[in-house]
Protein backbone atom coordinates (compact mmCIF):
# COMPACT_ATOMS: atom_id res chain seq x y z
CA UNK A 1 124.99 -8.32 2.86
CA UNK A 2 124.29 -4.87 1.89
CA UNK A 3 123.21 -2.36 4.10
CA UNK A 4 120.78 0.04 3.13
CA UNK A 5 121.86 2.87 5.18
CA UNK A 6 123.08 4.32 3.62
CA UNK A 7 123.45 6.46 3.54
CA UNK A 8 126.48 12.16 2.53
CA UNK A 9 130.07 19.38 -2.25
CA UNK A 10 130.75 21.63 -5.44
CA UNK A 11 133.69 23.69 -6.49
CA UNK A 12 133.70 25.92 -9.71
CA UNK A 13 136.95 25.72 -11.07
CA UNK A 14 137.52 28.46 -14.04
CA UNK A 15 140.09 30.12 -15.65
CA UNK A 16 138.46 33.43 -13.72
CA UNK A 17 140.08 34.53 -10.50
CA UNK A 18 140.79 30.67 -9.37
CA UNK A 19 141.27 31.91 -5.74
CA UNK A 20 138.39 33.80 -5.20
CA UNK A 21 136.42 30.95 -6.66
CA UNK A 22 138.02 28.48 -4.37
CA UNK A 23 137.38 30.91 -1.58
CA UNK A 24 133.97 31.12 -1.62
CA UNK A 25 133.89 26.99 -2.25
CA UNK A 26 135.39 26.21 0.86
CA UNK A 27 133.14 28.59 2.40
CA UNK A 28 130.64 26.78 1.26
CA UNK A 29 131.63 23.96 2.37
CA UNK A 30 132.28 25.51 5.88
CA UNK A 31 128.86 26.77 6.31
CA UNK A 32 127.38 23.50 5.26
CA UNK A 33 129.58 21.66 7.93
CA UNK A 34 128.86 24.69 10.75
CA UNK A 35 124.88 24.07 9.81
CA UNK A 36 125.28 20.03 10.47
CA UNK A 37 127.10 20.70 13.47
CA UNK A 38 124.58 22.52 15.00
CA UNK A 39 121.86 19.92 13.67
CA UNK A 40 122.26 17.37 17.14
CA UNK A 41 118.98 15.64 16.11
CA UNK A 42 117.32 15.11 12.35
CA UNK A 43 114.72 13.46 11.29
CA UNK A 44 112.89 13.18 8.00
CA UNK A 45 110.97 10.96 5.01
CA UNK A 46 113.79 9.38 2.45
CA UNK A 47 113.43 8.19 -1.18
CA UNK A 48 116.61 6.02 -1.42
CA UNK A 49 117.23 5.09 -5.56
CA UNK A 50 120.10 2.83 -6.29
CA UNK A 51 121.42 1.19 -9.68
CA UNK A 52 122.96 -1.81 -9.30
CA UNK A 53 125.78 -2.25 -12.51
CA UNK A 54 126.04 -5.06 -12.55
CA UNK A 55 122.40 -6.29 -12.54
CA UNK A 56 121.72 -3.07 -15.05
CA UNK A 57 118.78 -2.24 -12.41
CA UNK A 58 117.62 0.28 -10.59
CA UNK A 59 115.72 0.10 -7.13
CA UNK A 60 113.43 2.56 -5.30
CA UNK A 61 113.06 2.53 -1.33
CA UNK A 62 111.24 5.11 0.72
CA UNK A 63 110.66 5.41 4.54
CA UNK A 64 111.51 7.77 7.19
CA UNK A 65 114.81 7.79 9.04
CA UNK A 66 116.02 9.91 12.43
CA UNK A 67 119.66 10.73 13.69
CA UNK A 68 120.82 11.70 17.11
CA UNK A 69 124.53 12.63 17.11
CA UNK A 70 126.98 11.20 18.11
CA UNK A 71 126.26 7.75 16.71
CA UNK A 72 122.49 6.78 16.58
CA UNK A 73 120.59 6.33 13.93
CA UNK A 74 117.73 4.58 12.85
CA UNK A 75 116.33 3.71 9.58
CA UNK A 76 112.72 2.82 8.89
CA UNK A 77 112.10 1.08 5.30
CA UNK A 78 108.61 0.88 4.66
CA UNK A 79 108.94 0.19 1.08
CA UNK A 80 109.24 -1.96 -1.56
CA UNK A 81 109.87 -4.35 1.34
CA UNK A 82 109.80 -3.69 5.23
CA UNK A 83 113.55 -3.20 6.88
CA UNK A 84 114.61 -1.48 10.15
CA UNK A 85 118.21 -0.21 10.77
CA UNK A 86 119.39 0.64 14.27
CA UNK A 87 122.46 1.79 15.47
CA UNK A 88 123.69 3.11 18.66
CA UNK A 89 127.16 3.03 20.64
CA UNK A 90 126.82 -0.55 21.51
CA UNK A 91 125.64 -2.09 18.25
CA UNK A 92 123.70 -2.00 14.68
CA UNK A 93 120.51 -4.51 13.87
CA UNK A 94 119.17 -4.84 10.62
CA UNK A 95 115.78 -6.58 11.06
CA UNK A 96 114.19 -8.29 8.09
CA UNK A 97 110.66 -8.65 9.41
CA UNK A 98 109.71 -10.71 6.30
CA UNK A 99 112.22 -12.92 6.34
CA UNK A 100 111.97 -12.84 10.41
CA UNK A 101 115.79 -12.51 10.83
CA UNK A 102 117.81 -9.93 12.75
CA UNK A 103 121.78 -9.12 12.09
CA UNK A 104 123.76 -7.81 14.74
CA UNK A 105 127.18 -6.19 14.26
CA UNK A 106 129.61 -3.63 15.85
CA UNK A 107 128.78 -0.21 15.44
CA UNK A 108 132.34 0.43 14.11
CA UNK A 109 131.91 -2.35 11.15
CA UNK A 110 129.58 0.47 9.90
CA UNK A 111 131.56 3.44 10.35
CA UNK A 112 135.13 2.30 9.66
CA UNK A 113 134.23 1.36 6.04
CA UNK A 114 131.54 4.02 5.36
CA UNK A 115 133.02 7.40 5.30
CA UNK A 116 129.16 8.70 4.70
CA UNK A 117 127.75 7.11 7.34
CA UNK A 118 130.44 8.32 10.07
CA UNK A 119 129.70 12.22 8.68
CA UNK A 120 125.57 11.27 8.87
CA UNK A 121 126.36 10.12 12.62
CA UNK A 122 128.44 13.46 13.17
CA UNK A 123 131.29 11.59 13.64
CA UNK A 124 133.37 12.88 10.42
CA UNK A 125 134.37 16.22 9.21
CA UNK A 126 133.72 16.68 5.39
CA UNK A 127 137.24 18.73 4.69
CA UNK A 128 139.32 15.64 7.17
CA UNK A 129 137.99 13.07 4.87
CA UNK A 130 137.10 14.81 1.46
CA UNK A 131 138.76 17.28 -1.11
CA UNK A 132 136.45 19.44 -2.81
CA UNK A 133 136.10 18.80 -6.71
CA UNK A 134 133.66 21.43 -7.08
CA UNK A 135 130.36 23.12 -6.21
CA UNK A 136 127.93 24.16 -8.49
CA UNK A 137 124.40 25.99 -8.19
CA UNK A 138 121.00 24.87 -9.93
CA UNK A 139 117.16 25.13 -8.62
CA UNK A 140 118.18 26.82 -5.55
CA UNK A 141 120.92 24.19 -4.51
CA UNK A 142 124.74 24.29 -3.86
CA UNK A 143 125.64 20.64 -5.46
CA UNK A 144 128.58 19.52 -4.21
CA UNK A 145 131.22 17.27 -5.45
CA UNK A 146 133.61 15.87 -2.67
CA UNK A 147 136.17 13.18 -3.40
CA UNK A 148 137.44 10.81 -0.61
CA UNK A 149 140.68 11.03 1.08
CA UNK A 150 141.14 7.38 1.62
CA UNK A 151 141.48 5.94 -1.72
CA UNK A 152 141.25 2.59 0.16
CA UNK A 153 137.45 2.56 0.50
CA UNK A 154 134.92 1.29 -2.04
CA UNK A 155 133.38 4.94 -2.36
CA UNK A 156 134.80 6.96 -5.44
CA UNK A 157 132.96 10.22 -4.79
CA UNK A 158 130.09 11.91 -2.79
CA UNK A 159 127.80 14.47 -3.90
CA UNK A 160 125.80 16.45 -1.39
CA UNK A 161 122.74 18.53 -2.16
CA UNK A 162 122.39 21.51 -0.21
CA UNK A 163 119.35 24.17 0.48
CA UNK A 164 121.28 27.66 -0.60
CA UNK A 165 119.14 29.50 1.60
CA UNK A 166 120.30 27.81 4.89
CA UNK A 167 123.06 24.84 4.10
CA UNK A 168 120.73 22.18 5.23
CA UNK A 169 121.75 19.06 3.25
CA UNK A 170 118.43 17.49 1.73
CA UNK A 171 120.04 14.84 -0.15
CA UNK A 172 123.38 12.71 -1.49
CA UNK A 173 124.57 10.90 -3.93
CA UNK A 174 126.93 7.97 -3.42
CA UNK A 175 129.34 6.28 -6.15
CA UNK A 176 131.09 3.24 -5.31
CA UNK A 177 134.01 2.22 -7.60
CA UNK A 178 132.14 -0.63 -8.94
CA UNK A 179 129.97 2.12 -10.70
CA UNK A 180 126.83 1.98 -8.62
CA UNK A 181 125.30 4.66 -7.11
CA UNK A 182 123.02 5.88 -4.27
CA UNK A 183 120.89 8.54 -4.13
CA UNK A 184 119.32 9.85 -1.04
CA UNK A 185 116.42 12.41 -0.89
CA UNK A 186 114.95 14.13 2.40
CA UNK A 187 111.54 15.82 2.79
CA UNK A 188 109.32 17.17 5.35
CA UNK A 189 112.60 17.45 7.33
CA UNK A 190 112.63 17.93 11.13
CA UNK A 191 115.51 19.77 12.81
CA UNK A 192 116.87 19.39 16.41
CA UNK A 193 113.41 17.26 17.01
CA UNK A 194 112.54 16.02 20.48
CA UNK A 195 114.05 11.96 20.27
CA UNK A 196 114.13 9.74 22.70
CA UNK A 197 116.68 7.36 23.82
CA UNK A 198 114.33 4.26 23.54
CA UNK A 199 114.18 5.36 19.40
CA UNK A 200 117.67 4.08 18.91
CA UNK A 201 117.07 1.14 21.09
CA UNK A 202 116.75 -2.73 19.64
CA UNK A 203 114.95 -5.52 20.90
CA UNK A 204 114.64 -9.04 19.16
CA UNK A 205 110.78 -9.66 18.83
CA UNK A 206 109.93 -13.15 20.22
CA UNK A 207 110.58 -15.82 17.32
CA UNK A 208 112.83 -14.24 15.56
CA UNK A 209 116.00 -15.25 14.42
CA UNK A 210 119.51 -13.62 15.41
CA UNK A 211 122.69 -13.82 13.43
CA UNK A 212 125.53 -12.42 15.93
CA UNK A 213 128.09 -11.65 14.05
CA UNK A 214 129.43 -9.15 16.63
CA UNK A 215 132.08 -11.92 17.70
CA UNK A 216 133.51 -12.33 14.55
CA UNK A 217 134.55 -8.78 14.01
């Protein structure tokens, strides 16, 4: 089962004062993690596009998705076809309301093997579990290049796209080492929003099925 949550930078590395150059990348980088620290709530509308290699397709999903560090998140798929993702510190849910079936797993399944989900649910730090490959600039963006630490996981690198004028990430990019890909795009973003507890909350509507799989984790 795949989980469509899922969700999260650029050094320039020339021949031209190499220090100052990596310098100013991890600064970067540090301002970028200093802005997401101080983002404890985030909400905003998501295209998701992902190419599946090998199906040779690509898919589109759109919807609107809101985070409330440490841990809770939830993910509203409106399109193509309906899906809700909640997690909190008890649990995650993935409700098909099509198919009228709801999956229930640890909260750790997610985070333990999904280095940019833990650093979405402010649970990661980008320089513990990245090195930097490199950042570049284009159409007012840092674009940023980070390669993970634990060669262990199915993710081969992560790209993060970030505002230059105030490090606020509006989007990713996500390689597995299969050679798919994920890319993420924010808009109409909401910073430290009002969110209520009940918003990362899950309750099986009447009828519906439940696969538990929370005791076989």
């Amino acid at each position: 089962m795949t989980l469509k949550a899922c969700n999260f930078l650029f050094i320039l590395l020339l021949a031209l004062p190499g220090a100052a150059f990596a310098l100013d990348s991890i600064a970067i980088v540090d301002a970028i993690q200093k802005q997401y620290d101080a983002t404890k709530t985030f909400k905003a509308q998501f295209i998701q596009k992902s190419y599946l290699r090998i199906l040779g397709q690509s898919q589109r999903a759109e919807g609107i998705v809101s985070i409330k560090k440490p841990g809770k998140m939830k993910w509203e798929y409106n399109a193509p076809d309906r899906q809700i993702l909640v997690s909190n510190d008890q649990a995650l849910w993935l409700y098909l309301p099509d198919e009228q079936q709801v999956t229930k797993m640890k909260a750790q399944s997610i985070y333990s093997s999904n280095t940019p989900a833990l650093f979405l649910a402010g649970r990661g730090q980008l320089t513990q579990s990245f090195s930097i490959k490199k950042v570049t600039e284009k159409d007012g963006l840092y674009i940023a290049d980070l390669i993970p630490l634990n060669k262990v996981q199915n993710l081969a690198k992560m790209v993060l796209l970030v505002d230059k004028n105030n490090f606020q990430i509006v989007g990713s990019r996500v390689y597995d080492n299969l050679g798919n890909k994920t890319e993420m795009i924010f808009s109409d973003i909401q910073i430290n929003p009002n969110l209520e507890e009940e918003t990362f909350q899950f309750e099986v509507p009447k009828g519906v099925e439940l696969i538990d799989l929370t005791s076989m984790e």
